[in-house]
Protein backbone atom coordinates (compact mmCIF):
# COMPACT_ATOMS: atom_id res chain seq x y z
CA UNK A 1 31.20 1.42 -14.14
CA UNK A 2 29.76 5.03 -13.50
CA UNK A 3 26.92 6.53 -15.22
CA UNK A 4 28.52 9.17 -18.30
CA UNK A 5 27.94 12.49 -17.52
CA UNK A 6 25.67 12.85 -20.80
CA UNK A 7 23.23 10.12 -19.54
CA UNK A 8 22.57 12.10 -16.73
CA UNK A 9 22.79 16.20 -17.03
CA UNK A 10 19.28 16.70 -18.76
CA UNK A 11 16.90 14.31 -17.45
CA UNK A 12 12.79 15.68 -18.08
CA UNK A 13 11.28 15.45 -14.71
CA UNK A 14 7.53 15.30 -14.36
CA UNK A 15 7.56 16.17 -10.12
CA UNK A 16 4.00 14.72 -8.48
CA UNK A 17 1.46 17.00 -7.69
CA UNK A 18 1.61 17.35 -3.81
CA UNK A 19 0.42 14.07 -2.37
CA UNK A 20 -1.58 16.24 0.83
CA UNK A 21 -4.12 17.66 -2.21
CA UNK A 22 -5.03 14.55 -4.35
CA UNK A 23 -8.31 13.93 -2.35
CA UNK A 24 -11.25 15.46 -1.23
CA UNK A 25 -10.64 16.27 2.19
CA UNK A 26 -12.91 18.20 4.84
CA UNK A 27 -12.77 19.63 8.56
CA UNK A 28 -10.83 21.49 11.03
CA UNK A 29 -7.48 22.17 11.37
CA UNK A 30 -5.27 24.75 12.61
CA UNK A 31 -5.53 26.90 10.02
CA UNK A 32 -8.96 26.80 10.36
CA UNK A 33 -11.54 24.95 8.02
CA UNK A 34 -10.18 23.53 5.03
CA UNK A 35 -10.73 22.04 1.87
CA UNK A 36 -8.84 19.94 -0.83
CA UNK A 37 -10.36 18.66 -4.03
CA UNK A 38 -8.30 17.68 -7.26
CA UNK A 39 -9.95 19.11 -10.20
CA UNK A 40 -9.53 17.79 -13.60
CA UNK A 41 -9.78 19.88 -17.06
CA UNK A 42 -7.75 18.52 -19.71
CA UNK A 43 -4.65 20.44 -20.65
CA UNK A 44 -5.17 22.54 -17.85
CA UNK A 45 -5.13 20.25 -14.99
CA UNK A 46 -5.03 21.58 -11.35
CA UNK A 47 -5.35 20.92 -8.09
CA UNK A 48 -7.05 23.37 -5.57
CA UNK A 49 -6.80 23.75 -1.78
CA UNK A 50 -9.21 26.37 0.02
CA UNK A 51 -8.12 27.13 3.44
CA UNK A 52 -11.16 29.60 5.55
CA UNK A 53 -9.04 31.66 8.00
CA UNK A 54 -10.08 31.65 11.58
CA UNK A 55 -6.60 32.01 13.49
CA UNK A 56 -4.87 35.32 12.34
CA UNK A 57 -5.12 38.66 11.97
CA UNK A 58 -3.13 40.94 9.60
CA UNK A 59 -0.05 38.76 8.39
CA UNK A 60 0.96 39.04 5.05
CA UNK A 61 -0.69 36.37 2.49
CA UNK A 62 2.69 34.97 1.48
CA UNK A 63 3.91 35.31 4.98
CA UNK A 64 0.72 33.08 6.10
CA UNK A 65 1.21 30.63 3.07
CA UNK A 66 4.95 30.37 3.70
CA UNK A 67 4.19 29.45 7.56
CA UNK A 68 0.92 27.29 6.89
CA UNK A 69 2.45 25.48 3.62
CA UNK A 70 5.77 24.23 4.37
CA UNK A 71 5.98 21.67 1.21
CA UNK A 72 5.73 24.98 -1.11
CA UNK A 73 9.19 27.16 -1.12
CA UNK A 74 8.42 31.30 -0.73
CA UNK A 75 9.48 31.96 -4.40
CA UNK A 76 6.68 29.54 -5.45
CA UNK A 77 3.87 30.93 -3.42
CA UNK A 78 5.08 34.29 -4.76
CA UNK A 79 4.85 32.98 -8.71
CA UNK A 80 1.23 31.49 -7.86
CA UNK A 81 0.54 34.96 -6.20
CA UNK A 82 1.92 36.68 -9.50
CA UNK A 83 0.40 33.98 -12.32
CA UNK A 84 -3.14 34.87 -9.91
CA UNK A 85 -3.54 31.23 -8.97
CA UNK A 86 -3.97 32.55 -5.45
CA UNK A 87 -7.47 34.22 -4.58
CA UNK A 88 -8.34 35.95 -1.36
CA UNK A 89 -12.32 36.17 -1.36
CA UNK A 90 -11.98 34.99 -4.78
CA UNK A 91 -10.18 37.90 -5.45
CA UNK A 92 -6.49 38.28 -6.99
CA UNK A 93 -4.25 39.18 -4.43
CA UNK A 94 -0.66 40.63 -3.90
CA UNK A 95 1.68 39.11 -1.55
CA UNK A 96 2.17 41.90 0.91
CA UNK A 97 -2.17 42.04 1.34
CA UNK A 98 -2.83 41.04 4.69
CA UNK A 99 -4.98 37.68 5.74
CA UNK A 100 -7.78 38.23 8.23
CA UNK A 101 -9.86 35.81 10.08
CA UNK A 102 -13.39 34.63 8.46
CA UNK A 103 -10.64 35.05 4.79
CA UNK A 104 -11.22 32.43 2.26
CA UNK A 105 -7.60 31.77 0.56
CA UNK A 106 -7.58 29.51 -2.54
CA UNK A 107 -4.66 28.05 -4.05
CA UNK A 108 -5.01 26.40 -7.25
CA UNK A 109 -1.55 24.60 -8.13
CA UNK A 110 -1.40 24.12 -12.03
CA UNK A 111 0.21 20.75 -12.85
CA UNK A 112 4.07 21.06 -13.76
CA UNK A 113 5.09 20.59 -17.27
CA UNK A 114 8.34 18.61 -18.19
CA UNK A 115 11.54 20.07 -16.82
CA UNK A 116 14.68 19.26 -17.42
CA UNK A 117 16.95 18.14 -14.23
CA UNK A 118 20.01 20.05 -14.49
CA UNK A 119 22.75 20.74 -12.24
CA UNK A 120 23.10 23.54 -10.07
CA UNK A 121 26.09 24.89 -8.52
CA UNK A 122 25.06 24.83 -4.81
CA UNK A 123 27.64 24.42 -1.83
CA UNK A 124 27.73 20.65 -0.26
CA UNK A 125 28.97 19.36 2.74
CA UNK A 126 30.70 16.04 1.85
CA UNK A 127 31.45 14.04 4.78
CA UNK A 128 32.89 10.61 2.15
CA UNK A 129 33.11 9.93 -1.46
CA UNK A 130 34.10 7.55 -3.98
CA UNK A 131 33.33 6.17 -6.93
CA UNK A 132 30.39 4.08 -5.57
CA UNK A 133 28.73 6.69 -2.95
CA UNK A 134 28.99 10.00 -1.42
CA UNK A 135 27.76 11.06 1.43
CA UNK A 136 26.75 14.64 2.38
CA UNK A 137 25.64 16.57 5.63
CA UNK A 138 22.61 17.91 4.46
CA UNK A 139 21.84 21.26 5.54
CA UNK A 140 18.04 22.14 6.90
CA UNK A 141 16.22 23.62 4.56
CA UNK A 142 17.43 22.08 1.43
CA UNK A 143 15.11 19.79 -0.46
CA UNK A 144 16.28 16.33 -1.59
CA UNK A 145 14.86 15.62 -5.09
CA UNK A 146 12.75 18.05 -7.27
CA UNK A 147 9.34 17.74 -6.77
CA UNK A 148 5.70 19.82 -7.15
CA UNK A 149 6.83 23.77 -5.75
CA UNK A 150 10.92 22.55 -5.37
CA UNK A 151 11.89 22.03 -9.39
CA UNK A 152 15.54 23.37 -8.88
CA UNK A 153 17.27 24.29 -6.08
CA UNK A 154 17.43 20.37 -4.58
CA UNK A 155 20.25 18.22 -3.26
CA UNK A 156 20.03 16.19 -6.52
CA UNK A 157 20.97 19.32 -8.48
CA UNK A 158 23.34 20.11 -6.57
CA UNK A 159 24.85 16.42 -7.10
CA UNK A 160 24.94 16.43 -10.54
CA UNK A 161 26.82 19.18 -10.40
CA UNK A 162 29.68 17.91 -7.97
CA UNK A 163 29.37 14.60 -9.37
CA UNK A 164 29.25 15.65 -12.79
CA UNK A 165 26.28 13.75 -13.75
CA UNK A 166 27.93 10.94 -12.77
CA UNK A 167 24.99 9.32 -10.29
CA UNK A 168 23.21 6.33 -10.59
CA UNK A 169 19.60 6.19 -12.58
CA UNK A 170 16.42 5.04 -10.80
CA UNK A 171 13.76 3.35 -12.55
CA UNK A 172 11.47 6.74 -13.51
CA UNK A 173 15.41 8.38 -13.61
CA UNK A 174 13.62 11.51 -11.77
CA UNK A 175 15.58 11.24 -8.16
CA UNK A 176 19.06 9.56 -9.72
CA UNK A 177 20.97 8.26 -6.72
CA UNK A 178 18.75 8.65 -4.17
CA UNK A 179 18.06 5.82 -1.91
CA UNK A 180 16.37 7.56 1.33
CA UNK A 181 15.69 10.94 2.34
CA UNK A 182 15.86 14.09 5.04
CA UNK A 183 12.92 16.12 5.21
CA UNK A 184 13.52 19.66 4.18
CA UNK A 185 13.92 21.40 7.39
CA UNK A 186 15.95 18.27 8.62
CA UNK A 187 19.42 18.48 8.33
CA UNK A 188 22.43 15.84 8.85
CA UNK A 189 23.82 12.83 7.04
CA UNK A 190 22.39 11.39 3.66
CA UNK A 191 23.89 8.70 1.14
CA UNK A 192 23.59 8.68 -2.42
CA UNK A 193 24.48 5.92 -5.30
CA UNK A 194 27.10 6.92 -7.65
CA UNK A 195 26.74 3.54 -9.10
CA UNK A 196 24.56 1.55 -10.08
CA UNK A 197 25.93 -1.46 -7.90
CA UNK A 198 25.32 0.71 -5.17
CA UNK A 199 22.21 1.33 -5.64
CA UNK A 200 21.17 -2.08 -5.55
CA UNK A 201 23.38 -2.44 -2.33
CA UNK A 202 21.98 0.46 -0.40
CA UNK A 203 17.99 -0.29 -1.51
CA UNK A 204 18.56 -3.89 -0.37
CA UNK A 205 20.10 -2.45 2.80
CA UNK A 206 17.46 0.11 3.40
CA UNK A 207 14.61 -1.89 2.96
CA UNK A 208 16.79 -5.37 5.42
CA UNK A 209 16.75 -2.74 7.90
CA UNK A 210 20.71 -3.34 7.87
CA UNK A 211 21.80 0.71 8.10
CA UNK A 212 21.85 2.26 11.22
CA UNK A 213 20.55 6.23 11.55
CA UNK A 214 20.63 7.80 14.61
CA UNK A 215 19.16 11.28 15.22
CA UNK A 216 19.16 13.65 17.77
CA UNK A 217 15.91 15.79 18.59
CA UNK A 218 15.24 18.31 21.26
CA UNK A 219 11.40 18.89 21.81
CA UNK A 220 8.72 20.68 24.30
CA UNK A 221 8.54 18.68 27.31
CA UNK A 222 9.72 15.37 28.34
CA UNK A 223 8.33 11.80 27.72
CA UNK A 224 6.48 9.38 31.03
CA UNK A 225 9.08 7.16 29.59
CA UNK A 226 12.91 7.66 29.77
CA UNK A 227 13.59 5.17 26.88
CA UNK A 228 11.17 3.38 24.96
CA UNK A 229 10.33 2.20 21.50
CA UNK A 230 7.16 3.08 19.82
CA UNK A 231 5.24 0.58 17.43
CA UNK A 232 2.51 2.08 15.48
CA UNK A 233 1.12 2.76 11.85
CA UNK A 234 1.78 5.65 10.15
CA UNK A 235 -0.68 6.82 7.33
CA UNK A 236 -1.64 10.01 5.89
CA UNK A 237 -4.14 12.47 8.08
CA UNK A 238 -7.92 12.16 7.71
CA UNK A 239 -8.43 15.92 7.23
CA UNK A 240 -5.09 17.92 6.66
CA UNK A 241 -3.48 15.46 3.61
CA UNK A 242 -0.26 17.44 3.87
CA UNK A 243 0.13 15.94 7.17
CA UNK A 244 0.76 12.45 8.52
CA UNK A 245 -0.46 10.64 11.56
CA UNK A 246 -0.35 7.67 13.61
CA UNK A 247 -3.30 5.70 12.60
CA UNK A 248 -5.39 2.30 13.18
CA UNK A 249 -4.12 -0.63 12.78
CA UNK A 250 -4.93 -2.44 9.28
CA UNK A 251 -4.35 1.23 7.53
CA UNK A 252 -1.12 2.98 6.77
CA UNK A 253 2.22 1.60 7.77
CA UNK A 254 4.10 0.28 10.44
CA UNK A 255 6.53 2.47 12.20
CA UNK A 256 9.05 1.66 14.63
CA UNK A 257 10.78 4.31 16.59
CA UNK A 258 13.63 4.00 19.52
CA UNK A 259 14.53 7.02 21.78
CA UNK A 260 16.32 8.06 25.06
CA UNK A 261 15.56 11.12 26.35
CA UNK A 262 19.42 12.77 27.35
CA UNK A 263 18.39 15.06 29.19
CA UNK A 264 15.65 17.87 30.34
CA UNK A 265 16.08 21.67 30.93
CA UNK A 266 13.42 22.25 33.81
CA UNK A 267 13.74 25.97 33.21
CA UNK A 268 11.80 25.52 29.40
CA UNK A 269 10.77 22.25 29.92
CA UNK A 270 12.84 21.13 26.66
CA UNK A 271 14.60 17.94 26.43
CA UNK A 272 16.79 16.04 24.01
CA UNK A 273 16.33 12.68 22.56
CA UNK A 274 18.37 9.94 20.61
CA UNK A 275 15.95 8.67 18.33
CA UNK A 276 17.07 5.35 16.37
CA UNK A 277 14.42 4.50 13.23
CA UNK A 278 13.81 0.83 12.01
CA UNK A 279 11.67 2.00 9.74
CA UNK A 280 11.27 5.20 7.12
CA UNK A 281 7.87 6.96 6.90
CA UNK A 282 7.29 10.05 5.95
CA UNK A 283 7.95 12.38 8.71
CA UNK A 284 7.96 8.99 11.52
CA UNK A 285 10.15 10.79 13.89
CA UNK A 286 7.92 14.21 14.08
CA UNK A 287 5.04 12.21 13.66
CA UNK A 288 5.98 9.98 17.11
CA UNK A 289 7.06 12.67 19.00
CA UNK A 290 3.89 14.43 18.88
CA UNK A 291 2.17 11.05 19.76
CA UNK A 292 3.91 10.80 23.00
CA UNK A 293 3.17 14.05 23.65
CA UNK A 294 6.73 16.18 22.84
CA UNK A 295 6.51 17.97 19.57
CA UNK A 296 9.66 18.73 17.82
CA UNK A 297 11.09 22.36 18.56
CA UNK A 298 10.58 24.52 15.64
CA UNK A 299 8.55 22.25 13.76
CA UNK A 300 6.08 24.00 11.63
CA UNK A 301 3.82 21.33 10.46
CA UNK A 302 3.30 19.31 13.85
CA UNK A 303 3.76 22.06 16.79
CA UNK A 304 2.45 25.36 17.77
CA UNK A 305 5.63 27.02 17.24
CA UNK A 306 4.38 30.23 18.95
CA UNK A 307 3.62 28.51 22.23
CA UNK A 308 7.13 26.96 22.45
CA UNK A 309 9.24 28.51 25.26
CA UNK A 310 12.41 27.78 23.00
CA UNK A 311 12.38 28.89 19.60
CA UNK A 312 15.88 27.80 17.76
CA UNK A 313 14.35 29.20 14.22
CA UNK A 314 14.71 25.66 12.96
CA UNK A 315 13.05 22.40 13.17
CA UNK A 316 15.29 20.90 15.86
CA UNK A 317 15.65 17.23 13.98
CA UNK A 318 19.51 16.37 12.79
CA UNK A 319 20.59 13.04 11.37
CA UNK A 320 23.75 12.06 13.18
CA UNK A 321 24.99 9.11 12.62
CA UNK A 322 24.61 6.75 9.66
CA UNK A 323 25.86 3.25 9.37
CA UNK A 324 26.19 1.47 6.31
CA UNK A 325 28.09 -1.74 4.73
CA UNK A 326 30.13 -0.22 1.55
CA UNK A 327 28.24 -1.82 -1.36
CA UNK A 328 31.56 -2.57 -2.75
CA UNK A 329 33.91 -4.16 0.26
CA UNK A 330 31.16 -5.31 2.31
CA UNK A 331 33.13 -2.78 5.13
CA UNK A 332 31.28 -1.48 7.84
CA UNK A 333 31.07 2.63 7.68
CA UNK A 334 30.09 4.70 10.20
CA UNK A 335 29.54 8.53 9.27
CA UNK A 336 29.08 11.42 12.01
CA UNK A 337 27.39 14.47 11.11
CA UNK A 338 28.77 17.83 12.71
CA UNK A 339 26.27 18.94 15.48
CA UNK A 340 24.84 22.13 14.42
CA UNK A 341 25.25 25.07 16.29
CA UNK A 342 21.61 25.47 17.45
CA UNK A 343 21.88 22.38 18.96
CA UNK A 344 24.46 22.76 21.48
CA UNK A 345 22.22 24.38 24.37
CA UNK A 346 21.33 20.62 24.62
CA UNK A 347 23.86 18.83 23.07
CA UNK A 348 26.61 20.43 25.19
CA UNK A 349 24.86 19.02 28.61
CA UNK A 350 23.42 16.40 28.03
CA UNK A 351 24.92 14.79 25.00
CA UNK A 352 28.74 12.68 25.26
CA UNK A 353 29.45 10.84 21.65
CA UNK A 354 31.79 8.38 23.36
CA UNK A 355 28.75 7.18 25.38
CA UNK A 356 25.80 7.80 22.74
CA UNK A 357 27.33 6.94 19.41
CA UNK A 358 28.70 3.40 19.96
């Protein structure tokens, strides 16, 4: 039985505050020295972030915000720049004002009041549905579920839309139908419940490790290993919370990566990889492949984008292949993703699906 469309089209949402700026956090990082506190004050909650400048001169604040803080979109760095909840020198700034080094930027980020989730007419790229699931090729750049800075605009809009509210409800019914998730910038295949037998099936399936999700990544360099898999915990980092890490055993969670490196261009030094998860951390495939030492092209949280020889204007991360048993039948499905164009510099060499994708 499917969900009626009125059970689903005006849902209030309460999005998290971003998880990175929920404790006090201080030290170095590569925007220079940083600190996070979360500050409470009754109706007026907030959380603040103060970020000291010591590695740019003359961008534009929102350009420099946009870069630094990938988890906020532009348009709401621009309405924290307008509502002045954005100091430069404890000063209110405009977004074109340019960011020097030895700045002090503060962002305070007012808690978000109640919203509605509504549906959004927004373009998908449906690879399978039925009345149970659908599955979609998400494009990079599109957020999954609304959440602190992304309160429209999301996949899940977009769903209710298509689906006509028909998708199944979670438990806090803020992110109905979804099961797993792409990071923003990372593009490719995604399933969500229609149902709420399916949801049932694809959590249980998810969390048995019984899907398969294959992804292909080209980074900077190339591992000391050909094919490997990395074991290690994966917890959130000791002084920039908006980033993850791999971390000491007894803290954070385990992680468990496969790749095979395709193949290398010696001329950049950029290879690709087929990277197989067994497990779903946040960020776990960015957050290896800096640990063995090849950061994902284009990736704006965990490489110095700038130093890259390649520079696809993407994070170069795409979701493949995802197998599944139909939480219906019980039938094995196997769902491609189209290779996107940037990839094909790589893909075309190095990559053959009748020998990678079996």
């Amino acid at each position: 039985m499917l969900a009626s469309d009125s059970h689903l089209r005006k849902i209030p949402i309460r999005p998290p505050l971003l998880q990175g700026w929920l404790i006090k956090a201080q030290g170095k990082t590569a925007l220079g020295d940083i600190t996070s506190s979360h500050l409470r004050a009754g109706p007026s909650d907030f959380d603040t972030m103060k970020i000291h400048v010591d590695d740019t001169t003359g961008t534009r604040l929102d350009v420099f915000l946009t870069s630094k803080l990938p988890e906020l979109s532009r348009a709401k760095i621009q309405a924290l720049l307008k509502s002045g909840d954005i100091l430069v020198n404890n000063t209110k700034a405009k977004p074109k004002n340019p960011v020097n080094a030895g700045d002090e930027v503060t962002i305070n980020i007012p808690e978000p009041e109640t919203e509605e989730l509504l549906p959004e007419d927004i373009p998908l790229d449906v690879l399978y549905e039925d009345e149970h699931i659908i599955v979609i090729n998400k494009e990079h750049g599109l957020v999954v579920h609304p959440a602190a800075g992304n309160a429209s605009g999301t996949l899940v809009n977009a769903l209710l839309h298509h689906c006509q509210g028909q998708l199944a409800v979670t438990e806090d019914n803020e992110r109905p139908g979804i099961v797993h998730r792409l990071d923003k910038d990372t593009s490719g295949c995604i399933v969500v419940a229609k149902s709420n037998l399916a949801l049932k099936s694809l959590l249980k399936q998810f969390a048995d490790r019984d899907t398969k999700k294959h992804y292909l990544a080209a980074v900077q360099g190339r591992p000391k290993l050909s094919e490997d898999t990395i074991f290690t915990n994966i917890g959130r980092h000791p002084v920039n919370r908006m980033k993850m890490a791999v971390v000491n055993p007894g803290s954070g969670k385990p992680a468990i990566t496969s790749y095979k490196v395709l193949g290398t261009h010696e001329e950049n030094d950029t290879s690709l990889m087929l990277c197989d998860i067994h497990t779903g951390r946040t960020h776990q495939i960015r957050v290896h492949m800096v640990h063995i030492g090849t950061p994902i092209l284009g990736d704006p949280i965990y490489s110095k984008i700038s130093r890259q020889k390649s520079q696809p204007g993407r994070l170069m991360l795409h979701a493949r292949r995802l197998v599944l048993n139909h939480p219906a039948t019980g039938e094995s499905m196997e769902f491609l993703a189209p290779i996107p164009d940037e990839f094909h510099p790589w893909t075309e060499p190095f990559y053959s699906p009748e020998s990678h994708e079996a």
